[in-house]
Protein backbone atom coordinates (compact mmCIF):
# COMPACT_ATOMS: atom_id res chain seq x y z
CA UNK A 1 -13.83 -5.85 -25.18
CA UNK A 2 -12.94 -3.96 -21.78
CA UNK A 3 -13.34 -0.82 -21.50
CA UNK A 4 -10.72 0.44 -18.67
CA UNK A 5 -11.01 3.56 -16.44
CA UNK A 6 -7.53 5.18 -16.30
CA UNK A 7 -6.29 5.70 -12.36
CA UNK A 8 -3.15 7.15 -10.52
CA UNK A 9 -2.96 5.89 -7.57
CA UNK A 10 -0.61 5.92 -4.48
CA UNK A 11 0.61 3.19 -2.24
CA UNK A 12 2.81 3.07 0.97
CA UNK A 13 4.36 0.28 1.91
CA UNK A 14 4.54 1.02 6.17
CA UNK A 15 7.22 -0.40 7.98
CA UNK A 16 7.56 -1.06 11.47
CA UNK A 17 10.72 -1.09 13.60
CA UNK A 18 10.83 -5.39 13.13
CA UNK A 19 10.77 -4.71 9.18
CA UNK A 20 6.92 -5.68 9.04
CA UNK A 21 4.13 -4.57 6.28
CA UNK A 22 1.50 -2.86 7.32
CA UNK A 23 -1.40 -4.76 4.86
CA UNK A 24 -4.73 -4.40 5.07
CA UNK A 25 -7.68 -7.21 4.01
CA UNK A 26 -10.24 -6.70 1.37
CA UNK A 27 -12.61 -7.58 -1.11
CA UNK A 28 -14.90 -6.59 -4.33
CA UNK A 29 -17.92 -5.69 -2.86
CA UNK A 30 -19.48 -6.40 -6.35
CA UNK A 31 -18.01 -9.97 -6.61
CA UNK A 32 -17.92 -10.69 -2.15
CA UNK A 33 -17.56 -14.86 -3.28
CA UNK A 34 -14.21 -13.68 -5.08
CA UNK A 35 -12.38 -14.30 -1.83
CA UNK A 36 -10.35 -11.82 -0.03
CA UNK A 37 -6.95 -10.19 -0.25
CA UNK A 38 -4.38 -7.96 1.19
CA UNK A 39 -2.80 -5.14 0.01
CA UNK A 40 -0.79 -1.83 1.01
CA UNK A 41 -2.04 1.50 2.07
CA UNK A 42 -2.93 4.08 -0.20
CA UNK A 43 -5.60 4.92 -3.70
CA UNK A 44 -6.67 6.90 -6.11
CA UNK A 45 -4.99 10.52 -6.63
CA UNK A 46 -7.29 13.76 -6.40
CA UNK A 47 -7.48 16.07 -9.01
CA UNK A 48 -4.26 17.65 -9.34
CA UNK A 49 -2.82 15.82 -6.72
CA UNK A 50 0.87 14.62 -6.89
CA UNK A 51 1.77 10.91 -6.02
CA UNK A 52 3.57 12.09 -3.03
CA UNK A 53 0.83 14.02 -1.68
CA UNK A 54 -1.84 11.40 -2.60
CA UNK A 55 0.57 8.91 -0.86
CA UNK A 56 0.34 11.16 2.20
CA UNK A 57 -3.67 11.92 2.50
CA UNK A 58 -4.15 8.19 1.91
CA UNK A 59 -1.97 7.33 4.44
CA UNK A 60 -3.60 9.83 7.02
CA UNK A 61 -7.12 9.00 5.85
CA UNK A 62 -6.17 4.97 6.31
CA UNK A 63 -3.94 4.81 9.13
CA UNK A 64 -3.74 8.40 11.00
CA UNK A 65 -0.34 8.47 10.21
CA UNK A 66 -0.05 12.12 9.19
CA UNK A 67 3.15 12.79 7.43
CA UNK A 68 4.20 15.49 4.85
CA UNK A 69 4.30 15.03 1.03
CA UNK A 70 8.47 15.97 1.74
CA UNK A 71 8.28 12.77 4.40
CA UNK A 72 6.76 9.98 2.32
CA UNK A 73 9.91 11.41 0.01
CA UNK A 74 10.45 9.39 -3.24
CA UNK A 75 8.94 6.49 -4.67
CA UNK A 76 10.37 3.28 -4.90
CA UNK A 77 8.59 1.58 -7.41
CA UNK A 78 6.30 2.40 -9.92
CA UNK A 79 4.08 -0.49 -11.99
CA UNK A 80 0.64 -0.12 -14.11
CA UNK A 81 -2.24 -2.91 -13.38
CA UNK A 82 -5.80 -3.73 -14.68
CA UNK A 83 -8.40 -5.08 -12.20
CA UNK A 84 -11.94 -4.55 -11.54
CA UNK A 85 -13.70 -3.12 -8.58
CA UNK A 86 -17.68 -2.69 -7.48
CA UNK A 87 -18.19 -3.34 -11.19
CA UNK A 88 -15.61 -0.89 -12.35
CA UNK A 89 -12.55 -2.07 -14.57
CA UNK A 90 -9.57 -0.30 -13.96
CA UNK A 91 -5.56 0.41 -15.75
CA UNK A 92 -4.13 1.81 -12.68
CA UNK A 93 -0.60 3.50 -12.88
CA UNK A 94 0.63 3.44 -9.63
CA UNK A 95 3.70 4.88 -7.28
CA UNK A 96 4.89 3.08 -4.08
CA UNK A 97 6.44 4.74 -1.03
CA UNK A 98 8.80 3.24 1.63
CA UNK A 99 7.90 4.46 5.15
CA UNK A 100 9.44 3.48 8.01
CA UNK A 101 8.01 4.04 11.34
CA UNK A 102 9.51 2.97 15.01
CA UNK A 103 5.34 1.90 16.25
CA UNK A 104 2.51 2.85 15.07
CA UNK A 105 -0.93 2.05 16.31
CA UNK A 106 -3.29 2.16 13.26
CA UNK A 107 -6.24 4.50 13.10
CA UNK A 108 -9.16 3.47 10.35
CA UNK A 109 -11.60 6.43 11.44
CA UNK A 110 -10.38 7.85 8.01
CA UNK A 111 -11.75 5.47 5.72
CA UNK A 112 -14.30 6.44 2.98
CA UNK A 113 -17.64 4.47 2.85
CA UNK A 114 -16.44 2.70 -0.06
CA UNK A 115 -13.39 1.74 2.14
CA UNK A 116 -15.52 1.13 5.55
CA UNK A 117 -17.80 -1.32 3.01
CA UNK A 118 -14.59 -3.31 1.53
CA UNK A 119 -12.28 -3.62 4.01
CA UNK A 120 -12.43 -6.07 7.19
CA UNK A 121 -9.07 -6.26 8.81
CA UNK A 122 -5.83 -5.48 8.70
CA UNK A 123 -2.27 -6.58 9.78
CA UNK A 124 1.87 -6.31 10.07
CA UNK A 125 3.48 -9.21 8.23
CA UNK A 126 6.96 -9.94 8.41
CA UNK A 127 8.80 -10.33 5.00
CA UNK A 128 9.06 -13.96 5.88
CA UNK A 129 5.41 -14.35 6.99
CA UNK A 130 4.48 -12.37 3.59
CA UNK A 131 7.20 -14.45 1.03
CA UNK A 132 5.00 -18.07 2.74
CA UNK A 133 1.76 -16.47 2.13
CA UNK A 134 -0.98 -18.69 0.99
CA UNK A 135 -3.37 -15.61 0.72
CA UNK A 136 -3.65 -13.60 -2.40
CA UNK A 137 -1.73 -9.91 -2.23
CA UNK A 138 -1.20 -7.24 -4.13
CA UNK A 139 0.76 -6.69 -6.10
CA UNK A 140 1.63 -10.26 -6.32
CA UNK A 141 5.37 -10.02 -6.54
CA UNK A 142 4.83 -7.67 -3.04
CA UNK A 143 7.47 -10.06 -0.73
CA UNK A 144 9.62 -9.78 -3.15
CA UNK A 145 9.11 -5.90 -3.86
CA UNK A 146 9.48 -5.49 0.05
CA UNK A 147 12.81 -7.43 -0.11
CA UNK A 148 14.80 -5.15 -3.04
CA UNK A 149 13.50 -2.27 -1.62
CA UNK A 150 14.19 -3.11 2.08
CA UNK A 151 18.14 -4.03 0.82
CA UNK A 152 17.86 -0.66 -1.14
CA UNK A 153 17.34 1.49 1.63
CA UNK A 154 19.42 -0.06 3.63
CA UNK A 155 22.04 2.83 4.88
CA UNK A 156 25.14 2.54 6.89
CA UNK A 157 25.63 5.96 8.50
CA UNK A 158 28.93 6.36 10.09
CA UNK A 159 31.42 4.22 12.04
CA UNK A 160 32.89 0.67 10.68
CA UNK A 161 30.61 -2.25 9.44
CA UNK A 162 30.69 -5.16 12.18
């Protein structure tokens, strides 16, 4: 039987001006012949932290995109997994942002050890690069998830549609 750690976690999906995901490339340093994966900014909450503000300091801390628990605003999806990590299973409840940002030129002087030790790249997909993916991501339903809540968010703010 497994016995899981219960985690909250945070996780941004960063947009650029051309609609593309910020992801970033990892791996189990506990299981390194697993392969390798991509998945969105963000982790574990702090004691007491809310997902908003957990969504915020893992975005500074990963990208050095500081922004204000009020910024990252409201989540957009929420979803529970189980995986393991460094010999550690998880149940991770988890909250996902929407960010959108004109540029920005990623900043990984943040990371943790644990982070510095796990991750070795990262980069902007477009939805269409992401939804032809042969490479694992997480979640795994993630083009799609960047699809509803792209068309979600979309907002016409004045004057006649063309």
């Amino acid at each position: 039987m497994t016995v899981y750690t219960p985690r909250r976690a945070a996780r941004v999906l960063l947009v650029d001006a051309a609609g593309r995901l910020l992801l970033f490339r990892g791996f189990d340093p506990a299981r390194p012949r697993h392969g390798r994966w991509w998945f969105t900014p963000g982790g574990g909450l702090d004691p007491g932290e809310t997902y908003a503000q957990g969504a915020a300091r893992e975005l500074a801390e990963e990208t050095g995109l500081r922004l204000t628990p009020a910024q990252i605003g409201e989540p957009v999806h929420a979803d529970m997994i189980e995986f393991p990590f460094d010999g550690v299973w998880y149940r991770q409840e988890q909250q996902f942002f929407l960010v959108r940002v004109a540029a920005h030129e990623v900043d990984t002087a943040g990371f943790s050890e644990a982070e510095r030790g796990s991750v070795d790249g990262y980069r902007w997909w477009s939805g269409q690069e992401l939804a032809g993916a042969d490479e694992r991501c997480y979640p795994p339903d993630l083009a799609e998830l960047l699809t509803r809540v792209l068309s979600d968010s979309a907002v016409v703010t004045g004057g006649s549609p063309c």
